[in-house]
N, C-alpha and C. Protein backbone atom coordinates (compact mmCIF):
# COMPACT_ATOMS: atom_id res chain seq x y z
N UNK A 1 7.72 -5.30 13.58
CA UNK A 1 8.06 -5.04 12.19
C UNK A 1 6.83 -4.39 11.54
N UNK A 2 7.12 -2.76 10.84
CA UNK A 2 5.97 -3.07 10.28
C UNK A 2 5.43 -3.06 8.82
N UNK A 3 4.49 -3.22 8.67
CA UNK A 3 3.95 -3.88 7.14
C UNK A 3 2.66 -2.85 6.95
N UNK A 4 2.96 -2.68 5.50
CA UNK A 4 1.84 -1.55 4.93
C UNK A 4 1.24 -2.47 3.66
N UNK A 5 -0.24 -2.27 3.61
CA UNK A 5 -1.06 -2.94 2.55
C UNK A 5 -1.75 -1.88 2.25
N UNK A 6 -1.62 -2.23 0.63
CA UNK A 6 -2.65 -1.66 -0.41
C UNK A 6 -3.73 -2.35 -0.60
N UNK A 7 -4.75 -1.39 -0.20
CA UNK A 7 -6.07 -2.15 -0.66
C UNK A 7 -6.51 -1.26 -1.75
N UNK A 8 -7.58 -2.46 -2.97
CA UNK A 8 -8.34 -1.96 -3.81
C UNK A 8 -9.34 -1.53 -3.36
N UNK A 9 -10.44 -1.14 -4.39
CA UNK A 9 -11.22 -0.66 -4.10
C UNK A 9 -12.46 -1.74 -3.45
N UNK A 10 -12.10 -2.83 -4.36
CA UNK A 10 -12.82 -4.07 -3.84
C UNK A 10 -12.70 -5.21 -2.56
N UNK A 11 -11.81 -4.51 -1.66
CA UNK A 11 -11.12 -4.44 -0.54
C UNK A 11 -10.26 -5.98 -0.75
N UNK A 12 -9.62 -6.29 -1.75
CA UNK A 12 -9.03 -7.43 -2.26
C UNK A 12 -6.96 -6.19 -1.76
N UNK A 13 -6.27 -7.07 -1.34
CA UNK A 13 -4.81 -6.93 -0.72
C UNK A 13 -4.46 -6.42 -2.46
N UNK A 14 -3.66 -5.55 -2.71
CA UNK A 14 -3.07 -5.53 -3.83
C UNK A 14 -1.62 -5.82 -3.84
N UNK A 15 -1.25 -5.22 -2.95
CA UNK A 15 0.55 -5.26 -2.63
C UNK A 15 0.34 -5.17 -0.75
N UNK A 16 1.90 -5.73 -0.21
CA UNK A 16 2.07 -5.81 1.30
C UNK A 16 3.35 -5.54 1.07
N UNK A 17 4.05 -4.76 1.90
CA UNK A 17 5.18 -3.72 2.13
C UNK A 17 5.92 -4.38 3.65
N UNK A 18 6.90 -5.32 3.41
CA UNK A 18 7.37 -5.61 5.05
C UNK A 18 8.10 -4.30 5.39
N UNK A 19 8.24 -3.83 6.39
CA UNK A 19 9.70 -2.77 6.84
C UNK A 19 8.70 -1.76 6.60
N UNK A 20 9.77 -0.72 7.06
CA UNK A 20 9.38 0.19 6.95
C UNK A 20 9.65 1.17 5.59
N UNK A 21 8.59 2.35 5.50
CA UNK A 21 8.92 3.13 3.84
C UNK A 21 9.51 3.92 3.59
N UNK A 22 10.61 3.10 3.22
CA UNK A 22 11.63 4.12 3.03
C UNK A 22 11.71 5.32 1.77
N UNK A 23 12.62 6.28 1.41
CA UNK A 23 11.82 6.74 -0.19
C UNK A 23 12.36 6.21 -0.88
N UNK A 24 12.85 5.42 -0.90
CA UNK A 24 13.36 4.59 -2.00
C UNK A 24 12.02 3.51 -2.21
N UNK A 25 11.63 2.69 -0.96
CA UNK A 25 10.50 1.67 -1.33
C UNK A 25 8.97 2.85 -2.00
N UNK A 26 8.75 3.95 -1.58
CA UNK A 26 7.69 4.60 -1.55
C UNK A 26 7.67 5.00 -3.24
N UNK A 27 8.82 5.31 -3.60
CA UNK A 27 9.07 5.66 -5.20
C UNK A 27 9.56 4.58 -6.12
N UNK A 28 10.01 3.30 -5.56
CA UNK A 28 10.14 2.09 -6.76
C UNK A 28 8.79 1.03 -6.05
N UNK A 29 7.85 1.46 -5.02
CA UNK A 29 7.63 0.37 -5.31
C UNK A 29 5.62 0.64 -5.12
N UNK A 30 5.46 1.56 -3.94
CA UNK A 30 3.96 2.25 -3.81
C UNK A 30 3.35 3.32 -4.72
N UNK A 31 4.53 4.00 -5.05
CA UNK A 31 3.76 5.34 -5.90
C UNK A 31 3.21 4.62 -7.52
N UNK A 32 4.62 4.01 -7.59
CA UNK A 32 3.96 2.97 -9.40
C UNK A 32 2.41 2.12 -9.34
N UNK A 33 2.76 1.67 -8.15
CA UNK A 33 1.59 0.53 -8.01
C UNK A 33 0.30 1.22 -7.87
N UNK A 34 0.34 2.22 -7.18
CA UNK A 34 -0.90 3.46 -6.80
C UNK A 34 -1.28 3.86 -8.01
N UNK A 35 -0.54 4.66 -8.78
CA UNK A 35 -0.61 5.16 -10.29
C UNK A 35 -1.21 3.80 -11.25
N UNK A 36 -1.15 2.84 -10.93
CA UNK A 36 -1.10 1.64 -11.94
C UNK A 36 -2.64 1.45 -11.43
N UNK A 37 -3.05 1.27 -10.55
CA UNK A 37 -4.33 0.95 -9.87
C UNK A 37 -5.23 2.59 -10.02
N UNK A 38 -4.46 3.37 -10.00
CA UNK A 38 -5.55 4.81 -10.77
C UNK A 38 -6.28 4.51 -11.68
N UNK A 39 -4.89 4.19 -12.95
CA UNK A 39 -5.04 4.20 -14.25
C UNK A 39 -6.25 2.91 -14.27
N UNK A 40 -6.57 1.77 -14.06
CA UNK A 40 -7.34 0.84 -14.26
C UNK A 40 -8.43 1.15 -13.43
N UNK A 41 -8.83 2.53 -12.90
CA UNK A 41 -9.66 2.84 -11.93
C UNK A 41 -9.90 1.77 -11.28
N UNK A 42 -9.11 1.32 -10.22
CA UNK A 42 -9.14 0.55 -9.13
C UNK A 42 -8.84 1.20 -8.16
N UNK A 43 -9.74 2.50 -7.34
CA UNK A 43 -9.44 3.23 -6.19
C UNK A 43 -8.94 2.80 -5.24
N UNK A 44 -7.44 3.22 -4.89
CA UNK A 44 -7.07 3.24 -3.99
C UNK A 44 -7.64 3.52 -2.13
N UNK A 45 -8.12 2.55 -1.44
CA UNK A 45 -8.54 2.70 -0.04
C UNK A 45 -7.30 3.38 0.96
N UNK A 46 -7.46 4.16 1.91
CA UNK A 46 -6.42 4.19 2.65
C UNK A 46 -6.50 2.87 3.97
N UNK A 47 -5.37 2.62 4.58
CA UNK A 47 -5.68 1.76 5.65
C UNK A 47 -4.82 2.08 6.66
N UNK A 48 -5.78 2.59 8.15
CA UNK A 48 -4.86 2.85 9.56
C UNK A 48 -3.65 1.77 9.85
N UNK A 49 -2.92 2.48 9.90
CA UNK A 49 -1.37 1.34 10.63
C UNK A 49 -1.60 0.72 11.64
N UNK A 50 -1.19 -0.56 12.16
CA UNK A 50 -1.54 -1.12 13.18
C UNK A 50 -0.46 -1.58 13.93
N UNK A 51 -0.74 -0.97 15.42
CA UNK A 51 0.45 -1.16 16.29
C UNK A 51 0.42 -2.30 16.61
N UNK A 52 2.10 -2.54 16.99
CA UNK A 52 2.65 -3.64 17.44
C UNK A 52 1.21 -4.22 18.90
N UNK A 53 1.08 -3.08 19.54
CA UNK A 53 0.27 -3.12 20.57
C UNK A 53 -1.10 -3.95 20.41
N UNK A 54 -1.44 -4.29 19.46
CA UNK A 54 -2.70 -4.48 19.51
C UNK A 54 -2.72 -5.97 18.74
């Protein structure tokens, strides 16, 4: 299954995403939260996906 996390800038979890992103989850539920964490300049980190494999 997989799961996507937002990290701040302060490497604190902001949001966790089970499933996969669909555009429906990517536009009600990552793009707001991204924009919301701009606006309070709380830079957004990116984070590599992690396979089932590992």
């Amino acid at each position: 299954m997989p799961e996507t996390f937002v990290i701040n800038r302060n490497g604190q979890i902001a949001d966790k995403h089970i499933g996969a992103i669909t555009p429906k989850a990517l536009e009600e539920m990552l793009l707001p939260l991204i924009r919301r964490l701009q606006k309070t300049n709380q830079t957004i980190l990116p984070a590599a996906p992690v396979s089932e494999s590992e």
